[in-house]
PDB file of N, CA and C in Angstrom:
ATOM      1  N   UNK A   1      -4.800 -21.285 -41.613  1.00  0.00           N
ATOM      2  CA  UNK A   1      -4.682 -20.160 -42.514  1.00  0.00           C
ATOM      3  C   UNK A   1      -3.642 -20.501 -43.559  1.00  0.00           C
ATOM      4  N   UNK A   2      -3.931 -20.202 -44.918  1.00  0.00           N
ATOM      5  CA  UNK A   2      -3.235 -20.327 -45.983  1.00  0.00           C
ATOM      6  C   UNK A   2      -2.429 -19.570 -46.182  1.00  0.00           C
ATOM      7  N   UNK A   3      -1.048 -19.233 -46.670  1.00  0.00           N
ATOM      8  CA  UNK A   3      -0.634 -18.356 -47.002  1.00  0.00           C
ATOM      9  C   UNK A   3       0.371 -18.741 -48.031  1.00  0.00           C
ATOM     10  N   UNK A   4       0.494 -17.794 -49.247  1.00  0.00           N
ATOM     11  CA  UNK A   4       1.147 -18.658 -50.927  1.00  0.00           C
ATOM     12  C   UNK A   4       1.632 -20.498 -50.793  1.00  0.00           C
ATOM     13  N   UNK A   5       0.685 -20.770 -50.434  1.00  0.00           N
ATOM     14  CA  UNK A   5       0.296 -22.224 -50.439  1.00  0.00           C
ATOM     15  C   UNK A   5       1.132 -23.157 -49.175  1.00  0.00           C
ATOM     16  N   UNK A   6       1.446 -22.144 -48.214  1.00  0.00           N
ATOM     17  CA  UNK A   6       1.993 -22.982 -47.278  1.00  0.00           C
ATOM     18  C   UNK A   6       1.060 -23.045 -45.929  1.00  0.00           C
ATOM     19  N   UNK A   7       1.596 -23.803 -45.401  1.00  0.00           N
ATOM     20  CA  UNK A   7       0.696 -23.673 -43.966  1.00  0.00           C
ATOM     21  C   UNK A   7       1.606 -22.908 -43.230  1.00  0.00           C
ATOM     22  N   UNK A   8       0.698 -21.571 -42.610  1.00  0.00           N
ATOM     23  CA  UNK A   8       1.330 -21.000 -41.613  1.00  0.00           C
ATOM     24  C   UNK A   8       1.083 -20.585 -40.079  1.00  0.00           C
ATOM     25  N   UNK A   9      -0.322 -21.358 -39.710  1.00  0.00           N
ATOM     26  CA  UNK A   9      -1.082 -21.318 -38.485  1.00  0.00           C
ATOM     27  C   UNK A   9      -1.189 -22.687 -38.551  1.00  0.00           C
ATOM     28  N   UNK A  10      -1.268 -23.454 -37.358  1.00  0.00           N
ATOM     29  CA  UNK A  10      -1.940 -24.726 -37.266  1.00  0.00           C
ATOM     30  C   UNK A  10      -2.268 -24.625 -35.892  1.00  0.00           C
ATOM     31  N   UNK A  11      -3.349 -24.858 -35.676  1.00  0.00           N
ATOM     32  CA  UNK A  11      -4.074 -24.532 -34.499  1.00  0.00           C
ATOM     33  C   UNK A  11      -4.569 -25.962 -33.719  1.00  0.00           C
ATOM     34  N   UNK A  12      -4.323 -27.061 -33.739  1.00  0.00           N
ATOM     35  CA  UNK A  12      -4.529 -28.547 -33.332  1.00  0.00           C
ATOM     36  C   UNK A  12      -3.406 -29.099 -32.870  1.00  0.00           C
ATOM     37  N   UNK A  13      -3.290 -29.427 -31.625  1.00  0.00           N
ATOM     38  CA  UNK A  13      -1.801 -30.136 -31.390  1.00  0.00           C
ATOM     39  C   UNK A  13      -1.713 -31.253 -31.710  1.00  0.00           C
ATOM     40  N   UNK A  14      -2.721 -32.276 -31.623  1.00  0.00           N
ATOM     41  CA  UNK A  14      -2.941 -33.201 -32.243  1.00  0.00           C
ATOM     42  C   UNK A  14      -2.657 -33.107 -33.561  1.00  0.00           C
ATOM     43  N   UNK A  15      -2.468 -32.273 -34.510  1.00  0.00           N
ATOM     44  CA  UNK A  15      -2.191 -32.382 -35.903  1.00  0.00           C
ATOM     45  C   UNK A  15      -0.549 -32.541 -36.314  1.00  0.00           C
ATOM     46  N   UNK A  16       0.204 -31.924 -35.318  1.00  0.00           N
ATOM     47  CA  UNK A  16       1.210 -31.644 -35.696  1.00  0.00           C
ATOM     48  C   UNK A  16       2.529 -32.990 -35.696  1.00  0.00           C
ATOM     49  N   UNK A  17       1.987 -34.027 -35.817  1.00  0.00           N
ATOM     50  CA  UNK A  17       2.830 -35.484 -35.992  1.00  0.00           C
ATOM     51  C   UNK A  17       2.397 -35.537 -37.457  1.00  0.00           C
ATOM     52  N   UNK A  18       1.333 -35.131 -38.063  1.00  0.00           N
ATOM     53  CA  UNK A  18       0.929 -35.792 -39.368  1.00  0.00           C
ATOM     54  C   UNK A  18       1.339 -35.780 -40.687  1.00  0.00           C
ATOM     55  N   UNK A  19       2.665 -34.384 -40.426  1.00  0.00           N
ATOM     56  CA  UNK A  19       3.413 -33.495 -41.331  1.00  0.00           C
ATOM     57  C   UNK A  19       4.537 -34.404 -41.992  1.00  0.00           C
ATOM     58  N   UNK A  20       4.867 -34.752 -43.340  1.00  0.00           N
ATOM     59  CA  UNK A  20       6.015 -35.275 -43.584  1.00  0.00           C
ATOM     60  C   UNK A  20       7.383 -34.483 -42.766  1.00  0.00           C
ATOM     61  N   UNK A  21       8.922 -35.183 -43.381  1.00  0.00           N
ATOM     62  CA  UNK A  21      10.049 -34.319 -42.866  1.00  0.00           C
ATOM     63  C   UNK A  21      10.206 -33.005 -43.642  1.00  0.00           C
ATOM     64  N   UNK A  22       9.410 -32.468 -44.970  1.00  0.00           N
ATOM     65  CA  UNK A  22       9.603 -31.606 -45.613  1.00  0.00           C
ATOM     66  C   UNK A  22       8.909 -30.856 -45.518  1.00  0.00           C
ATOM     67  N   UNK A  23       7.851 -30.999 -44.451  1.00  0.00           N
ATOM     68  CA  UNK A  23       6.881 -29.732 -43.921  1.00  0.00           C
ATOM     69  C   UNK A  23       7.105 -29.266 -42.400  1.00  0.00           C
ATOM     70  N   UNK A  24       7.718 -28.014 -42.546  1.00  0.00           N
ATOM     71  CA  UNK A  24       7.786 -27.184 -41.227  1.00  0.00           C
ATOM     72  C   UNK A  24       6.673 -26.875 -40.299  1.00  0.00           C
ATOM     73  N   UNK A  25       5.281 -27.275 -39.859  1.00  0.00           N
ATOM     74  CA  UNK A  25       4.692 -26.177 -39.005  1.00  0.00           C
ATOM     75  C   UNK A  25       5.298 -25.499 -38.456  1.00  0.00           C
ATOM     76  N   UNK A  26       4.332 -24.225 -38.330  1.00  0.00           N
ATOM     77  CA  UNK A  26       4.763 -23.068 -37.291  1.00  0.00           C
ATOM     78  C   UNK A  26       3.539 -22.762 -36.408  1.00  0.00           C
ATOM     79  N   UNK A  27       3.963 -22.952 -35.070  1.00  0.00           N
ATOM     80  CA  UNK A  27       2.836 -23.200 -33.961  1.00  0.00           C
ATOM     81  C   UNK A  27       3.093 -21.815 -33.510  1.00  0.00           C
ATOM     82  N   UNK A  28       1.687 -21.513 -33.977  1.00  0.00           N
ATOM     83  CA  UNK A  28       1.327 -19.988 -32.843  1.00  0.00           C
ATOM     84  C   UNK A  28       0.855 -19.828 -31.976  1.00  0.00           C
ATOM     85  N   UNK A  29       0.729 -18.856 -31.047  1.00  0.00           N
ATOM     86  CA  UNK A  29       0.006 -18.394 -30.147  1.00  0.00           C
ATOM     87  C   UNK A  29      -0.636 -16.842 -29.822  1.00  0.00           C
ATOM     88  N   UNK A  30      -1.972 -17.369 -29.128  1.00  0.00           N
ATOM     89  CA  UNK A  30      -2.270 -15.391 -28.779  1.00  0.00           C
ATOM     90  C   UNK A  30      -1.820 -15.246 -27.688  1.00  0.00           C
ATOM     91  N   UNK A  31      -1.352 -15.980 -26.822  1.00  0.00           N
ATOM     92  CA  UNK A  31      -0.998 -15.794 -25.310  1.00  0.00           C
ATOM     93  C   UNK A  31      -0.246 -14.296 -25.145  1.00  0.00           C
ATOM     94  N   UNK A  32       0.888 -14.291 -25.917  1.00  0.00           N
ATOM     95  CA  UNK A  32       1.537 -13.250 -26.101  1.00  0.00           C
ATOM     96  C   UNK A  32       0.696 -11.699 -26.195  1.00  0.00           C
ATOM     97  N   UNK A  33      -0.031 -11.811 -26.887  1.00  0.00           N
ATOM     98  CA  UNK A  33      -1.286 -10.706 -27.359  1.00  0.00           C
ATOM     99  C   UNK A  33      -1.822 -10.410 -26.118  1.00  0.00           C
ATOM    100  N   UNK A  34      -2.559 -11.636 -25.512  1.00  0.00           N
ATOM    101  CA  UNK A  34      -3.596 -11.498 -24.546  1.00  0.00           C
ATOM    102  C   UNK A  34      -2.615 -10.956 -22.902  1.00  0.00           C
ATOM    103  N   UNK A  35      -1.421 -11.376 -23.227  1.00  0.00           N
ATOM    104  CA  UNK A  35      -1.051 -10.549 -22.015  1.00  0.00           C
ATOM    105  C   UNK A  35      -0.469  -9.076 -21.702  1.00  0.00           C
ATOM    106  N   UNK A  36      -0.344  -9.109 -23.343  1.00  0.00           N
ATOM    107  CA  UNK A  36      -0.137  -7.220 -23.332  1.00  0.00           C
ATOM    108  C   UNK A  36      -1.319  -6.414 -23.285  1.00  0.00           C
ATOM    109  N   UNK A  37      -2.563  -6.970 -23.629  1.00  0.00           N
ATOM    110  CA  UNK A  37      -3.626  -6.566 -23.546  1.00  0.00           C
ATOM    111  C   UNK A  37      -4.473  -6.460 -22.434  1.00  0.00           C
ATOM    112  N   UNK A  38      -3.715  -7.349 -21.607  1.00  0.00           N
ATOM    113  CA  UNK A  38      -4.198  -7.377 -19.832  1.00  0.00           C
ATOM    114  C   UNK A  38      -3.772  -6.415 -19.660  1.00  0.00           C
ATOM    115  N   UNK A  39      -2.302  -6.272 -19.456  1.00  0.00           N
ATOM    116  CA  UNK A  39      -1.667  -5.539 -19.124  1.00  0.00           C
ATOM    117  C   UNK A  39      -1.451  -3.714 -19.113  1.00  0.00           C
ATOM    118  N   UNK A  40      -2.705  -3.474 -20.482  1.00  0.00           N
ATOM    119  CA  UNK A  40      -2.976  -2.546 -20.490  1.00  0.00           C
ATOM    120  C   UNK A  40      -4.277  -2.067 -20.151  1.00  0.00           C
ATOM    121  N   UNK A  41      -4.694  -2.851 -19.420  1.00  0.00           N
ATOM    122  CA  UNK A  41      -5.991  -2.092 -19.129  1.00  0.00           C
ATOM    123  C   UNK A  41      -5.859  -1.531 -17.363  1.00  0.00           C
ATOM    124  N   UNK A  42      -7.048  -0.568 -17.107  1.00  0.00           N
ATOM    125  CA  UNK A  42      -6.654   0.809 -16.573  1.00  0.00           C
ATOM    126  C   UNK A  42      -6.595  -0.143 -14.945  1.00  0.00           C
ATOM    127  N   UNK A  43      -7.576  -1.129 -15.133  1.00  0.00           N
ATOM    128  CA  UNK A  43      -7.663  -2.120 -13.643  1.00  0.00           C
ATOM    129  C   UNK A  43      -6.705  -3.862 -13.369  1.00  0.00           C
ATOM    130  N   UNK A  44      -5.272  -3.632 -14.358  1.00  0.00           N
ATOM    131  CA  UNK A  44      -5.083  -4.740 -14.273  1.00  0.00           C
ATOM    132  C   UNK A  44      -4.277  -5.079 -13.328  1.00  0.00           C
ATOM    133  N   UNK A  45      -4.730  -4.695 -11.951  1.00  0.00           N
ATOM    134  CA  UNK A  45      -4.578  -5.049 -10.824  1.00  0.00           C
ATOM    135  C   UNK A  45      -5.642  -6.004 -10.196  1.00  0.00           C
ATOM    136  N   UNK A  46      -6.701  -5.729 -11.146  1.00  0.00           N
ATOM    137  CA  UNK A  46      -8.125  -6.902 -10.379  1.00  0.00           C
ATOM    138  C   UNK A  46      -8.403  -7.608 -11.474  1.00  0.00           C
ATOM    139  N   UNK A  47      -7.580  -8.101 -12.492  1.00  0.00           N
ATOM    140  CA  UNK A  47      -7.814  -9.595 -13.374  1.00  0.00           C
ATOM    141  C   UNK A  47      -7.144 -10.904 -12.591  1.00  0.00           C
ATOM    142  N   UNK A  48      -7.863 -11.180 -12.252  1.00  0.00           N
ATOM    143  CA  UNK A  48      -7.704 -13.010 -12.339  1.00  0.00           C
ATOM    144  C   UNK A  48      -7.313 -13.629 -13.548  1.00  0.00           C
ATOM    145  N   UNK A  49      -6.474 -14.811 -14.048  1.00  0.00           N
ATOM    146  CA  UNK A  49      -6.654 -16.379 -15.000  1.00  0.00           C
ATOM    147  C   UNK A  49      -7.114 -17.007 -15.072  1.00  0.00           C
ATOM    148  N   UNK A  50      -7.833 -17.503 -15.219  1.00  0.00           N
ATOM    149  CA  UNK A  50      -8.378 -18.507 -14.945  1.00  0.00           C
ATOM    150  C   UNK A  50      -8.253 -19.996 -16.010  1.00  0.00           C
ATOM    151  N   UNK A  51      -8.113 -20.988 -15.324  1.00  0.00           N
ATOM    152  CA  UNK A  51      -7.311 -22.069 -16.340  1.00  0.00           C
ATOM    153  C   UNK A  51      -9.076 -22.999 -15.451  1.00  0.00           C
ATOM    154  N   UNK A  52      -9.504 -23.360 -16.693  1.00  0.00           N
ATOM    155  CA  UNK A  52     -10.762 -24.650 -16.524  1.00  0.00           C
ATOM    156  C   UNK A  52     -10.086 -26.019 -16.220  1.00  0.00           C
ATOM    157  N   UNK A  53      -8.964 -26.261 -16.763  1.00  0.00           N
ATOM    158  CA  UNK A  53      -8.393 -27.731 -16.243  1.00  0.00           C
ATOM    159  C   UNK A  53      -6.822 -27.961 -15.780  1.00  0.00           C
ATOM    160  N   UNK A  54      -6.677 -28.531 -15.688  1.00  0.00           N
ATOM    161  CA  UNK A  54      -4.735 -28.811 -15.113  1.00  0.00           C
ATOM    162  C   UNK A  54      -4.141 -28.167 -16.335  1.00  0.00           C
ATOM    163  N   UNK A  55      -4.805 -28.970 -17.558  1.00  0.00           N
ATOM    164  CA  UNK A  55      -4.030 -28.913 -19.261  1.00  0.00           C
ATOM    165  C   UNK A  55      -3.462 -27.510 -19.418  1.00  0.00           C
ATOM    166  N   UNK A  56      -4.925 -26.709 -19.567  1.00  0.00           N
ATOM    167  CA  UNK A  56      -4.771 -25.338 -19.921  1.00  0.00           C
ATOM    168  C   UNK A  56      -3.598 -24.730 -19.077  1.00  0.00           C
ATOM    169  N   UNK A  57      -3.943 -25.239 -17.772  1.00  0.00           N
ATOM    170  CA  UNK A  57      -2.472 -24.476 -16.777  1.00  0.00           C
ATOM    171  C   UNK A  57      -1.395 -25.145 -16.990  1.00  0.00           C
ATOM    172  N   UNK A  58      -1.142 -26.450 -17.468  1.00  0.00           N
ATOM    173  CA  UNK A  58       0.092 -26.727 -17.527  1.00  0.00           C
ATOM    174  C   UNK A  58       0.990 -26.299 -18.382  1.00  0.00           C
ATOM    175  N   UNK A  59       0.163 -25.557 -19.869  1.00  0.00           N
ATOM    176  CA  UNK A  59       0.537 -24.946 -20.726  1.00  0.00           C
ATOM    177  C   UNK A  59       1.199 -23.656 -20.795  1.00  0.00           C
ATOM    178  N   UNK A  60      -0.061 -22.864 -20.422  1.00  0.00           N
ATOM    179  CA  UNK A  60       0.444 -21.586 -20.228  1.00  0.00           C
ATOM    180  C   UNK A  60       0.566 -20.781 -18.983  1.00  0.00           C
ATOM    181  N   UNK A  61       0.755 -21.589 -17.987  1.00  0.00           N
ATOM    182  CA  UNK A  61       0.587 -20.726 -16.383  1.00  0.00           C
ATOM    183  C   UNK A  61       2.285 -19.918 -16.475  1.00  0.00           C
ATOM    184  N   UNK A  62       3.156 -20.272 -16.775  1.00  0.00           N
ATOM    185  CA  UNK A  62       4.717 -19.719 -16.595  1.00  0.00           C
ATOM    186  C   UNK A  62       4.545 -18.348 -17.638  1.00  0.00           C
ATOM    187  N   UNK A  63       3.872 -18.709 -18.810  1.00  0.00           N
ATOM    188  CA  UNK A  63       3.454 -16.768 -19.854  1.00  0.00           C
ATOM    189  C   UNK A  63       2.624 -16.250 -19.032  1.00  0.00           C
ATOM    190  N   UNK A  64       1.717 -16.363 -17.557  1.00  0.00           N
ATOM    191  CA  UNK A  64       0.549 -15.244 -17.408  1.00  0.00           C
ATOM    192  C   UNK A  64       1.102 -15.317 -16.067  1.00  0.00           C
ATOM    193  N   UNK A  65       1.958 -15.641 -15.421  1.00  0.00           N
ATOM    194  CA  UNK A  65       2.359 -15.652 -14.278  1.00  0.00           C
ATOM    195  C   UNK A  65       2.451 -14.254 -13.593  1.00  0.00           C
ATOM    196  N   UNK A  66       2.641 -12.947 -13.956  1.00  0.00           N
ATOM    197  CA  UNK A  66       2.366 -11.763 -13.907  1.00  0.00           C
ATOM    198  C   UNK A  66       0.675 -11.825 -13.131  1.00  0.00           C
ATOM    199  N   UNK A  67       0.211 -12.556 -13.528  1.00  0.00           N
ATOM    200  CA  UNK A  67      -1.436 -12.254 -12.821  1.00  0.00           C
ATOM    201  C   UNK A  67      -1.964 -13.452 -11.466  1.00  0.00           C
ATOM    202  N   UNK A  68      -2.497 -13.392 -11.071  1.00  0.00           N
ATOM    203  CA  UNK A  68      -3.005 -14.160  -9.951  1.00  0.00           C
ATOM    204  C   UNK A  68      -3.631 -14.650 -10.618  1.00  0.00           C
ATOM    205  N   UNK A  69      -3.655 -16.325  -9.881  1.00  0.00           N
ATOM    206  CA  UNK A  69      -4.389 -17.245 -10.813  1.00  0.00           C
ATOM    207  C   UNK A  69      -5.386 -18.629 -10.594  1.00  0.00           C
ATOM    208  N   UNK A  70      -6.113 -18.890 -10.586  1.00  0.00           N
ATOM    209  CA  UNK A  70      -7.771 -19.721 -10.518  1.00  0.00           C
ATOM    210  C   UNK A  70      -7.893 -21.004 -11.201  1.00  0.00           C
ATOM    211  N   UNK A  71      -7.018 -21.883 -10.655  1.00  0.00           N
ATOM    212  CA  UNK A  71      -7.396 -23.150 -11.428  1.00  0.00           C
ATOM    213  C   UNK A  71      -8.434 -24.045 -11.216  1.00  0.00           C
ATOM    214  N   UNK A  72      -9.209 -24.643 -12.221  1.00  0.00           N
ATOM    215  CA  UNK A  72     -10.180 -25.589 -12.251  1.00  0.00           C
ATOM    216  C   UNK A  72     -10.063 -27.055 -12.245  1.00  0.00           C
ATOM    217  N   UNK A  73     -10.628 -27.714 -12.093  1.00  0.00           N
ATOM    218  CA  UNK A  73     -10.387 -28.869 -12.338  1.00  0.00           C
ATOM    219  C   UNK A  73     -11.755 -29.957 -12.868  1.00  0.00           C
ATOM    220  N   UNK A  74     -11.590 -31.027 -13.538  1.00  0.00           N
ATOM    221  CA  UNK A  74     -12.952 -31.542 -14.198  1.00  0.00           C
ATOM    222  C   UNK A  74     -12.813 -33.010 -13.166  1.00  0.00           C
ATOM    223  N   UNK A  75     -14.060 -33.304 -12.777  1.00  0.00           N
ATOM    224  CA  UNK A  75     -14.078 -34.409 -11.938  1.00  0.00           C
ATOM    225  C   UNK A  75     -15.175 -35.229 -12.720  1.00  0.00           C
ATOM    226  N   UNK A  76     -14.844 -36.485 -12.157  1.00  0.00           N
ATOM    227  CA  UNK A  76     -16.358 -37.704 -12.605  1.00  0.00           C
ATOM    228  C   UNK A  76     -17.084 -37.900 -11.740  1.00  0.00           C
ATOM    229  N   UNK A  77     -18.230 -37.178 -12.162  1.00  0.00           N
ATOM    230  CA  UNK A  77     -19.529 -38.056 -10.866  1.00  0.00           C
ATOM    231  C   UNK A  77     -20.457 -39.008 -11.881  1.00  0.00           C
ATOM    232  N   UNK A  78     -20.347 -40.441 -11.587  1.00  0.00           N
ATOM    233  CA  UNK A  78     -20.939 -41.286 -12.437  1.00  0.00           C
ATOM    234  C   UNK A  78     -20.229 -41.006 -13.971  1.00  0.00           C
ATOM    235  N   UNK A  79     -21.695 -40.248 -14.946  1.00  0.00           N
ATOM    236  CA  UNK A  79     -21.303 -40.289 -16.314  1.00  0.00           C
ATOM    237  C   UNK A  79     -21.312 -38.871 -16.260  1.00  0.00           C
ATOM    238  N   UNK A  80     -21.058 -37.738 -15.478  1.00  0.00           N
ATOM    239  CA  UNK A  80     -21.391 -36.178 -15.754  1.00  0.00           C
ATOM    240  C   UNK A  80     -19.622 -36.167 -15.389  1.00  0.00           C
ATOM    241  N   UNK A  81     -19.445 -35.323 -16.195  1.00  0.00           N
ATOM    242  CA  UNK A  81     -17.969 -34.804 -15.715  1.00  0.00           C
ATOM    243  C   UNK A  81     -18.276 -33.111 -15.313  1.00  0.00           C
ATOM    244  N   UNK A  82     -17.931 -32.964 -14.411  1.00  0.00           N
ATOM    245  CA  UNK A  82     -18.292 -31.601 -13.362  1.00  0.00           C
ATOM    246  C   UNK A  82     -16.817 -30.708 -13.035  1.00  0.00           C
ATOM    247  N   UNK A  83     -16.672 -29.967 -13.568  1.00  0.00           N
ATOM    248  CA  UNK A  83     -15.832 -28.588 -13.043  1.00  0.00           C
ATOM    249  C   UNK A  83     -15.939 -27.982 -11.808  1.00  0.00           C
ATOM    250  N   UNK A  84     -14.801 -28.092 -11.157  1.00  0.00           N
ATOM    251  CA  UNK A  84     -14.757 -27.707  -9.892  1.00  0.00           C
ATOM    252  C   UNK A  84     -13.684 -26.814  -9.374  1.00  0.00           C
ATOM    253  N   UNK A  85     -13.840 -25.718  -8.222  1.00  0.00           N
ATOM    254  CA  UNK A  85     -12.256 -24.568  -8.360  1.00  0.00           C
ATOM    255  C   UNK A  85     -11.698 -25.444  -7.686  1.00  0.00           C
ATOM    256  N   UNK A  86     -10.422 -25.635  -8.243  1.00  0.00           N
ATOM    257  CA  UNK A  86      -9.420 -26.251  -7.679  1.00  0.00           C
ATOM    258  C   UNK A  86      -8.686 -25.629  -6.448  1.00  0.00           C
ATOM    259  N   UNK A  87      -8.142 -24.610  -7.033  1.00  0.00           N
ATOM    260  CA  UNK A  87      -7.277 -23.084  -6.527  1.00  0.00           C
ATOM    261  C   UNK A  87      -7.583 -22.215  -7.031  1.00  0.00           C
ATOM    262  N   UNK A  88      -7.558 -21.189  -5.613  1.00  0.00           N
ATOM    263  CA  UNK A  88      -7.370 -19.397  -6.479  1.00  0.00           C
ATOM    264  C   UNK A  88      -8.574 -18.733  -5.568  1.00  0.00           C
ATOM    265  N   UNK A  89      -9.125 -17.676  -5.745  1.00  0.00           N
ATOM    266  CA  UNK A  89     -10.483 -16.916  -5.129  1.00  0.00           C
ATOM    267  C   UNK A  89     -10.048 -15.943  -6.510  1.00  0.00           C
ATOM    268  N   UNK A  90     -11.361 -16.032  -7.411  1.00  0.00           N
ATOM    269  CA  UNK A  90     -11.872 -15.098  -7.951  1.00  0.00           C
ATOM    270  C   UNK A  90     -12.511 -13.870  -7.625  1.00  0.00           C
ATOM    271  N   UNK A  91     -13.259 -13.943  -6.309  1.00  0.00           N
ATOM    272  CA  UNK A  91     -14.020 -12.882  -5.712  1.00  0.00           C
ATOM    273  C   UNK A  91     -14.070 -11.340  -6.091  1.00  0.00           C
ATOM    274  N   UNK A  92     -14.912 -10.565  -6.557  1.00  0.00           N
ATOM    275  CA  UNK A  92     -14.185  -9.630  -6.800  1.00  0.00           C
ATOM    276  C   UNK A  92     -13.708  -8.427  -8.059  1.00  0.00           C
ATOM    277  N   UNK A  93     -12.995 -10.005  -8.687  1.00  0.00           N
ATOM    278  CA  UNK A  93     -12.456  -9.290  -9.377  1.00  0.00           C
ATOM    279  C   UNK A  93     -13.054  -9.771 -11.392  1.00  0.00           C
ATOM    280  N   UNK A  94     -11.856  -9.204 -12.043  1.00  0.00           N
ATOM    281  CA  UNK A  94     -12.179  -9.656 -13.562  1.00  0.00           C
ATOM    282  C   UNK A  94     -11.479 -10.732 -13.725  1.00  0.00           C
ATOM    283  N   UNK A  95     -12.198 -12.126 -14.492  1.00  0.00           N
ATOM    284  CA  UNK A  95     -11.628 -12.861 -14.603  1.00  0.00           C
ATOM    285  C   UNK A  95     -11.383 -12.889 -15.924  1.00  0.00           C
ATOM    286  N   UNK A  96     -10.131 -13.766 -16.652  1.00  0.00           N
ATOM    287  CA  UNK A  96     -10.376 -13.855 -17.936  1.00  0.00           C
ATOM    288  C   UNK A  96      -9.693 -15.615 -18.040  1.00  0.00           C
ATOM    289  N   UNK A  97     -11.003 -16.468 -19.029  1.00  0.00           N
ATOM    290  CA  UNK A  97     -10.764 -17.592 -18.626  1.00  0.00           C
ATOM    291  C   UNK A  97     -10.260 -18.174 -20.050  1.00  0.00           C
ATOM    292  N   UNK A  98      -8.565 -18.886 -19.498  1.00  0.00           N
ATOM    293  CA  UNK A  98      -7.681 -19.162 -20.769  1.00  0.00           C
ATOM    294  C   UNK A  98      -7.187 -20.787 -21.170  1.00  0.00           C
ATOM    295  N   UNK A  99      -7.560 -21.551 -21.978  1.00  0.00           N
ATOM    296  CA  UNK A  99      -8.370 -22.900 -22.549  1.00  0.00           C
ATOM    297  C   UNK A  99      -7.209 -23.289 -23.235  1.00  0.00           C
ATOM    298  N   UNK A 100      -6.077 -24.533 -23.340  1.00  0.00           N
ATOM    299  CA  UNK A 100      -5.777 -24.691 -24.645  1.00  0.00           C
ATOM    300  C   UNK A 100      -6.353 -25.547 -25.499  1.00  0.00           C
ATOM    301  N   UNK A 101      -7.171 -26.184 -24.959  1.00  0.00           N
ATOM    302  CA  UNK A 101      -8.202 -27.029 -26.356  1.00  0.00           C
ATOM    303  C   UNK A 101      -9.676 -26.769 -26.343  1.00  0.00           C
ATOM    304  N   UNK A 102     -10.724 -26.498 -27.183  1.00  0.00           N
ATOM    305  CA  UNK A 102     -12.049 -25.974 -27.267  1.00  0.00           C
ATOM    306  C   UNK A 102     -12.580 -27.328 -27.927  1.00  0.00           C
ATOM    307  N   UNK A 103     -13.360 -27.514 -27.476  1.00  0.00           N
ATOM    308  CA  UNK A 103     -14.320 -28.426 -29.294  1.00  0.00           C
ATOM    309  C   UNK A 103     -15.549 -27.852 -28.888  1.00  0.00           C
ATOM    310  N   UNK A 104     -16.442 -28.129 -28.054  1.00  0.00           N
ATOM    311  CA  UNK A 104     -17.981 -27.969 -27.514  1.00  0.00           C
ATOM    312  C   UNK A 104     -17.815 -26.560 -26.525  1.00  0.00           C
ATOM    313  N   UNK A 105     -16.917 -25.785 -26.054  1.00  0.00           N
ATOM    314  CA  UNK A 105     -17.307 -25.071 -25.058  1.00  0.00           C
ATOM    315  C   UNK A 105     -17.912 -25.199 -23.731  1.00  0.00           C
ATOM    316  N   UNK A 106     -18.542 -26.227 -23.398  1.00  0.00           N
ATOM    317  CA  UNK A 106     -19.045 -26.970 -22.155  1.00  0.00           C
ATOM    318  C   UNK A 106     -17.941 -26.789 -20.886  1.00  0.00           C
ATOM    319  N   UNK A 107     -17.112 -26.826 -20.787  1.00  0.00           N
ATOM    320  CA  UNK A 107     -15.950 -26.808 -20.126  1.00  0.00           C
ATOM    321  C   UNK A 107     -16.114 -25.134 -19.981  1.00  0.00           C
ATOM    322  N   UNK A 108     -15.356 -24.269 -20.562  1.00  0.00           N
ATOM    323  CA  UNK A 108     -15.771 -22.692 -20.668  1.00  0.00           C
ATOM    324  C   UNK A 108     -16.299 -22.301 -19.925  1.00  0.00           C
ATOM    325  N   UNK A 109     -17.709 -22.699 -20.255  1.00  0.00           N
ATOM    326  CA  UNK A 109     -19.229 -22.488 -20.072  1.00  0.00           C
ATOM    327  C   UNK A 109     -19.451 -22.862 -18.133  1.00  0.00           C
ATOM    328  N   UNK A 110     -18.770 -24.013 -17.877  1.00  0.00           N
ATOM    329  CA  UNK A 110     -18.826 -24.508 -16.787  1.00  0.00           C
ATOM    330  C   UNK A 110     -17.799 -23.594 -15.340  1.00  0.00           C
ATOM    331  N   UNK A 111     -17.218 -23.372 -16.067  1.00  0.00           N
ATOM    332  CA  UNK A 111     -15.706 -22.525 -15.558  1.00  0.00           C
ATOM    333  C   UNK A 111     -16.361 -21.674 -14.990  1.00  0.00           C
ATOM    334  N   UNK A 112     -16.873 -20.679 -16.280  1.00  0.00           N
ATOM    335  CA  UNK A 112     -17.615 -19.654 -15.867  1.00  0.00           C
ATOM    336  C   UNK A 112     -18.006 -19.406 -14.459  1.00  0.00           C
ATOM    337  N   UNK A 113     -20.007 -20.340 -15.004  1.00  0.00           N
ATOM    338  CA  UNK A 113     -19.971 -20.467 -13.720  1.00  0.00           C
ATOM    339  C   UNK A 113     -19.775 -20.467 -12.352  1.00  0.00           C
ATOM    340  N   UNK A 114     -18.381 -21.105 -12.602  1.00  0.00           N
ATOM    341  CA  UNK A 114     -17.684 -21.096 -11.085  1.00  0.00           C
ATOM    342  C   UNK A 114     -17.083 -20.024 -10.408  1.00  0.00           C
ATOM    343  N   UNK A 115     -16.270 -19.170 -11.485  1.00  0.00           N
ATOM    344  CA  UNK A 115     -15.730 -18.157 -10.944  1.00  0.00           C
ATOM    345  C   UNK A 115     -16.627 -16.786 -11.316  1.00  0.00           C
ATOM    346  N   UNK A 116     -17.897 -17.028 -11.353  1.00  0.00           N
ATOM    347  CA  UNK A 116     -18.854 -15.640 -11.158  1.00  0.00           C
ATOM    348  C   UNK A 116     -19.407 -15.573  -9.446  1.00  0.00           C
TER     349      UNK A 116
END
């Protein structure tokens, strides 16, 4: 996102070495958002986290720690890489499943799956 010609979102972690010394990024997040927004709903006693890989949890598991939580993990069989629950029991309840890198959604998509 642009704003009077500066950068003020950068959403790629990978991007953020590419900056001379005279450019500041400012790294945001919704995490913050998404947990006041848990937090207000009428059942957020039965949300689950759910993290699809180690990454996503290594990131943000200490901000959602307030909730019980469902980690995934991606394994190799041959050339298929397969999502599998690591930890947690979803059973039950609402899950809401939290990613820090997207490109294809496949991963997501796979998560899913698991914890329905």
């Amino acid at each position: 996102m642009w704003d009077t010609g500066s950068l003020s979102l950068l959403n790629f972690l990978q991007e953020r070495f590419y900056f001379s010394d005279h450019v500041l990024p400012l790294f945001e997040t919704g995490i913050p958002l998404l947990k006041q927004r848990l937090h207000q709903l009428p059942d957020t006693d039965n949300v689950v986290v759910a993290f699809p890989d180690d990454g996503a949890w290594k990131r943000f598991h200490k901000q959602l720690d307030h909730f019980p939580m469902v980690v995934c993990a991606k394994v190799r069989e041959g050339d298929k890489r397969i999502v599998r629950l690591k930890e947690g029991n979803p059973a039950g309840c609402h899950v809401v499943i939290v990613d820090d890198l997207v490109q294809s959604g496949g991963t997501l998509i796979e998560c899913q799956v698991i914890v329905i």
